[in-house]
C-alpha atoms as a PDB file:
ATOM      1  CA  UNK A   1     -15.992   2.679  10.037  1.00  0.00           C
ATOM      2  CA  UNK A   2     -12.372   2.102   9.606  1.00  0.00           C
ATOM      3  CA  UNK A   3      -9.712   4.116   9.131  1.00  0.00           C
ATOM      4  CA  UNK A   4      -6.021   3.944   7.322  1.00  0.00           C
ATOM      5  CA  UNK A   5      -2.876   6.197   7.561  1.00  0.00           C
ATOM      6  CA  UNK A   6      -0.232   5.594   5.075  1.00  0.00           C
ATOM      7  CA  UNK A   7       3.294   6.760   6.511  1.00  0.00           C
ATOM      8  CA  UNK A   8       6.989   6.212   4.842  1.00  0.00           C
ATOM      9  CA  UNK A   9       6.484   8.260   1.721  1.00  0.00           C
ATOM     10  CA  UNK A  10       9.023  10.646   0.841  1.00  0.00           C
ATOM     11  CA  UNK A  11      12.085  11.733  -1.782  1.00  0.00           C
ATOM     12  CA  UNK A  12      14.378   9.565  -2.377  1.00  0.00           C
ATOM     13  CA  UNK A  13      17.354   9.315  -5.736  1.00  0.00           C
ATOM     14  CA  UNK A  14      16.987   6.747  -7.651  1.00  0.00           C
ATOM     15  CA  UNK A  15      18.103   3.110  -6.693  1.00  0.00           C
ATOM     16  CA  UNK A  16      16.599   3.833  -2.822  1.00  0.00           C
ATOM     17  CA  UNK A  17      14.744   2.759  -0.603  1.00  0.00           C
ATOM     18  CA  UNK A  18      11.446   3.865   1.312  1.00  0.00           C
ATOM     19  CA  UNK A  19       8.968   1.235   3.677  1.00  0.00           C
ATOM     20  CA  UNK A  20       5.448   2.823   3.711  1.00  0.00           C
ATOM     21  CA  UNK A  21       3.310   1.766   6.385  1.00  0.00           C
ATOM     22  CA  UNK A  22      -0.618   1.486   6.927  1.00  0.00           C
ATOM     23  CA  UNK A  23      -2.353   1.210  10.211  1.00  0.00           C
ATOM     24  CA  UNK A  24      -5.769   0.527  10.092  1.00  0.00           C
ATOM     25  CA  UNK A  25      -7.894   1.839  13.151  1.00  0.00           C
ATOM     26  CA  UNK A  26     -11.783   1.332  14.099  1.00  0.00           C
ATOM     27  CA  UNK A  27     -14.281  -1.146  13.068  1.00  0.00           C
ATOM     28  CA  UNK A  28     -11.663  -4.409  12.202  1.00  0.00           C
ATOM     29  CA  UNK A  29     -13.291  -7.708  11.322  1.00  0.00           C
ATOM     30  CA  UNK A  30     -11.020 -10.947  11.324  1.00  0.00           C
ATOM     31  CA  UNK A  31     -11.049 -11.320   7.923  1.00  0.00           C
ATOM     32  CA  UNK A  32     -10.191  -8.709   5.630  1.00  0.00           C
ATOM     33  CA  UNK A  33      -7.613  -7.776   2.397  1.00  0.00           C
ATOM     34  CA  UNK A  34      -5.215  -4.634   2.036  1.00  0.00           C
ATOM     35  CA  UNK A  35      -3.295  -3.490  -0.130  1.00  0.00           C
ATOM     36  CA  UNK A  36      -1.358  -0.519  -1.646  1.00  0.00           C
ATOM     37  CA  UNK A  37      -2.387   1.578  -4.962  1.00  0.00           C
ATOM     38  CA  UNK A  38      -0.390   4.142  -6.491  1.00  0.00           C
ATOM     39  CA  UNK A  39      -1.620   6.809  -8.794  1.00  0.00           C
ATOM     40  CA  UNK A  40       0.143   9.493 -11.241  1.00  0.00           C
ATOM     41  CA  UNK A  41      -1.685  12.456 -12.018  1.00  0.00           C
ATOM     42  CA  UNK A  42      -4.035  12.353 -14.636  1.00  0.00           C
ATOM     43  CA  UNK A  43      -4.375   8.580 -14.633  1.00  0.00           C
ATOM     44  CA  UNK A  44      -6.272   5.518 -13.007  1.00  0.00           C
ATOM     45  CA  UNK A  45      -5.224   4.011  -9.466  1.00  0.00           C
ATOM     46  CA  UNK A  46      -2.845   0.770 -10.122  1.00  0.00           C
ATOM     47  CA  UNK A  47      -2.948  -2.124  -8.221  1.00  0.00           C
ATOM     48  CA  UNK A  48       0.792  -2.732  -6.601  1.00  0.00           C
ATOM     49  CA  UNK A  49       0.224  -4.742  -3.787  1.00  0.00           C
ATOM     50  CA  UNK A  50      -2.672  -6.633  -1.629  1.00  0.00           C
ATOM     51  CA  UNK A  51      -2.526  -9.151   1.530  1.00  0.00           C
ATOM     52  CA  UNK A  52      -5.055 -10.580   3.075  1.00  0.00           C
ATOM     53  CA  UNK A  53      -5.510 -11.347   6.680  1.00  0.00           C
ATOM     54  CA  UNK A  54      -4.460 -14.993   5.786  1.00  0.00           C
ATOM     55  CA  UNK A  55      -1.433 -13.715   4.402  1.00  0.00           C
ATOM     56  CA  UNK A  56      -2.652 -14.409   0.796  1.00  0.00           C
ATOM     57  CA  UNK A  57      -0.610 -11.400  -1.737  1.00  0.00           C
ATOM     58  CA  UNK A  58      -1.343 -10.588  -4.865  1.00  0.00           C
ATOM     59  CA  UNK A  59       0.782  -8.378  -7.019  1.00  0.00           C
ATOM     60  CA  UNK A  60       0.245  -6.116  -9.483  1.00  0.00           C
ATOM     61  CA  UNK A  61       1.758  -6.647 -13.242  1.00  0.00           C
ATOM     62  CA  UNK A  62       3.868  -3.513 -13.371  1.00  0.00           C
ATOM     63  CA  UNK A  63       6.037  -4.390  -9.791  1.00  0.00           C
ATOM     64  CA  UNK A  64       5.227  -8.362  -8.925  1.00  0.00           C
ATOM     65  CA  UNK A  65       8.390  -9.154  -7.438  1.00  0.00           C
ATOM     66  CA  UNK A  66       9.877  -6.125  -6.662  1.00  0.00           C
ATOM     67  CA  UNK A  67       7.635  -4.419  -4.054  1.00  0.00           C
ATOM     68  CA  UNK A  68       6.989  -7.274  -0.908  1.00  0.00           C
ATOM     69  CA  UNK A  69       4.511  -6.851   1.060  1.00  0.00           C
ATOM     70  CA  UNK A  70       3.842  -8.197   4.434  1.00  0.00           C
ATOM     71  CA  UNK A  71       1.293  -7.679   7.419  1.00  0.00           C
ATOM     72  CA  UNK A  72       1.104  -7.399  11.516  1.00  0.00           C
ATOM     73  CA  UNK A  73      -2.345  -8.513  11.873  1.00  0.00           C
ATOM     74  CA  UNK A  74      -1.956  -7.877  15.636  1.00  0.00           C
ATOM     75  CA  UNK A  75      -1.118  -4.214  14.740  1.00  0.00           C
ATOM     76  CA  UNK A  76      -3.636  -4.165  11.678  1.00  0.00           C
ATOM     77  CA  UNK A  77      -1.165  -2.966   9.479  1.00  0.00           C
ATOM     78  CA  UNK A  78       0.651  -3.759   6.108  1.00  0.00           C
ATOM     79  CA  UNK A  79       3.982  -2.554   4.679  1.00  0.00           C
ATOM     80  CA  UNK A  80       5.139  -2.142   1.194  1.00  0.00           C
ATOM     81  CA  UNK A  81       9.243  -2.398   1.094  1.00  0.00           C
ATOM     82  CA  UNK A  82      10.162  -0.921  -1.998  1.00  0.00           C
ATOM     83  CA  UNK A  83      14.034  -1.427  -2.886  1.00  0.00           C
ATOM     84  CA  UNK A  84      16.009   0.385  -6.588  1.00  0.00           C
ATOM     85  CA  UNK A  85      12.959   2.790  -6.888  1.00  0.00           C
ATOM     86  CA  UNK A  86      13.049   3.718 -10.217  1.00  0.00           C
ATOM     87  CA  UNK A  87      11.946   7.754 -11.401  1.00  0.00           C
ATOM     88  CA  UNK A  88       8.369   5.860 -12.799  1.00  0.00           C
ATOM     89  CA  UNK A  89       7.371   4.717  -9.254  1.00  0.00           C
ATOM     90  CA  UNK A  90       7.159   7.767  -8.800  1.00  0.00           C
ATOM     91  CA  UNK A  91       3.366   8.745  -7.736  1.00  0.00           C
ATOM     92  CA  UNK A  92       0.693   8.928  -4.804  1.00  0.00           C
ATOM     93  CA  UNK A  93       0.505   5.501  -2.918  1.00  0.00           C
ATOM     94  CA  UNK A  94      -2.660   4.917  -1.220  1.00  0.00           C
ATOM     95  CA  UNK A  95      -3.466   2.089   1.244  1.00  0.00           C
ATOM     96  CA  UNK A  96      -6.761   0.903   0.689  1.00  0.00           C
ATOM     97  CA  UNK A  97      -8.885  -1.673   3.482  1.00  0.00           C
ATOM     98  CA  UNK A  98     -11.854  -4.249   2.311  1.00  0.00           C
ATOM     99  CA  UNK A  99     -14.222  -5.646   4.701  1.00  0.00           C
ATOM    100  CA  UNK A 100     -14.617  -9.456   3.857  1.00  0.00           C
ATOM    101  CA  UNK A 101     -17.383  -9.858   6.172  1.00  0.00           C
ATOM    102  CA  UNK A 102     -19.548  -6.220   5.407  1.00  0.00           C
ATOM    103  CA  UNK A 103     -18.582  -6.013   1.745  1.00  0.00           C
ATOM    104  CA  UNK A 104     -17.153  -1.909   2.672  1.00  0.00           C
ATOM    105  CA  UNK A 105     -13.975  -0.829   0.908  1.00  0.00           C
ATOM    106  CA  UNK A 106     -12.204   2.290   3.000  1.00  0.00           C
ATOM    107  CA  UNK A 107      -9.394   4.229   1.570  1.00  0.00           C
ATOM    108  CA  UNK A 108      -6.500   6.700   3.111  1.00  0.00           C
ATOM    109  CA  UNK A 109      -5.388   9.620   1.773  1.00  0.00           C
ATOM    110  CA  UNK A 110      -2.003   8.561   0.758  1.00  0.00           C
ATOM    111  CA  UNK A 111       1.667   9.152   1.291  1.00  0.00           C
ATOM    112  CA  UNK A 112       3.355  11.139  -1.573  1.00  0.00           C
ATOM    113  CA  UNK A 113       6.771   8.873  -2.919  1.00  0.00           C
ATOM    114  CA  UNK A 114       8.950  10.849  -5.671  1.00  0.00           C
ATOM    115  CA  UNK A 115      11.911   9.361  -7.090  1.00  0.00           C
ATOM    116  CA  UNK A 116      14.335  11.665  -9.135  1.00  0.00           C
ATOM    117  CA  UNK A 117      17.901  12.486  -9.543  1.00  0.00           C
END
């Protein structure tokens, strides 16, 4: 079993900042992916960010460029920086884990991240 916390969420105005965090606790293997999801109500989970533990990302369409993320493999955790959130970021961000080695996927329960004015 593994587990994830998501931390950094928050309220912030438009044009901040936030860095949400996921540690990852349990059974680790040496070679896994993470990444970050968001989701607004009512719709699917979106793909914003994933890094493997090669340090391999892949971005999602709607933020490639503008949300970095970056891993501590000694820590087992990933970071999203998000910079000039925007009011459509906006949504639940979820940290998600995926077991190269057993096939498992494990998800946290999210960190809330509203943007408004």
């Amino acid at each position: 079993q593994v587990q994830l916390l998501e931390s950094g969420g928050g309220f912030v105005q438009p044009g901040g900042s936030l860095r949400l965090s996921c540690a990852a606790s349990g059974s680790i293997t040496g070679i896994y992916a993470m990444g970050w999801y968001r989701q607004d109500p009512g719709k699917q989970r979106e793909l914003i960010a994933g890094i493997s533990s090669g340090g391999l990302t892949d971005y999602g369409d709607s933020v490639k460029g503008r949300f970095p993320i970056s891993r501590d493999n000694a820590k087992n955790t990933v970071y999203l920086q998000m910079s000039s959130l925007k009011p459509e970021d906006t949504a639940i961000y979820y940290c998600a884990y995926s077991d190269y080695v057993t096939g498992k996927e494990y998800w946290g329960q999210g960190t809330q991240v509203t943007v408004s004015s």
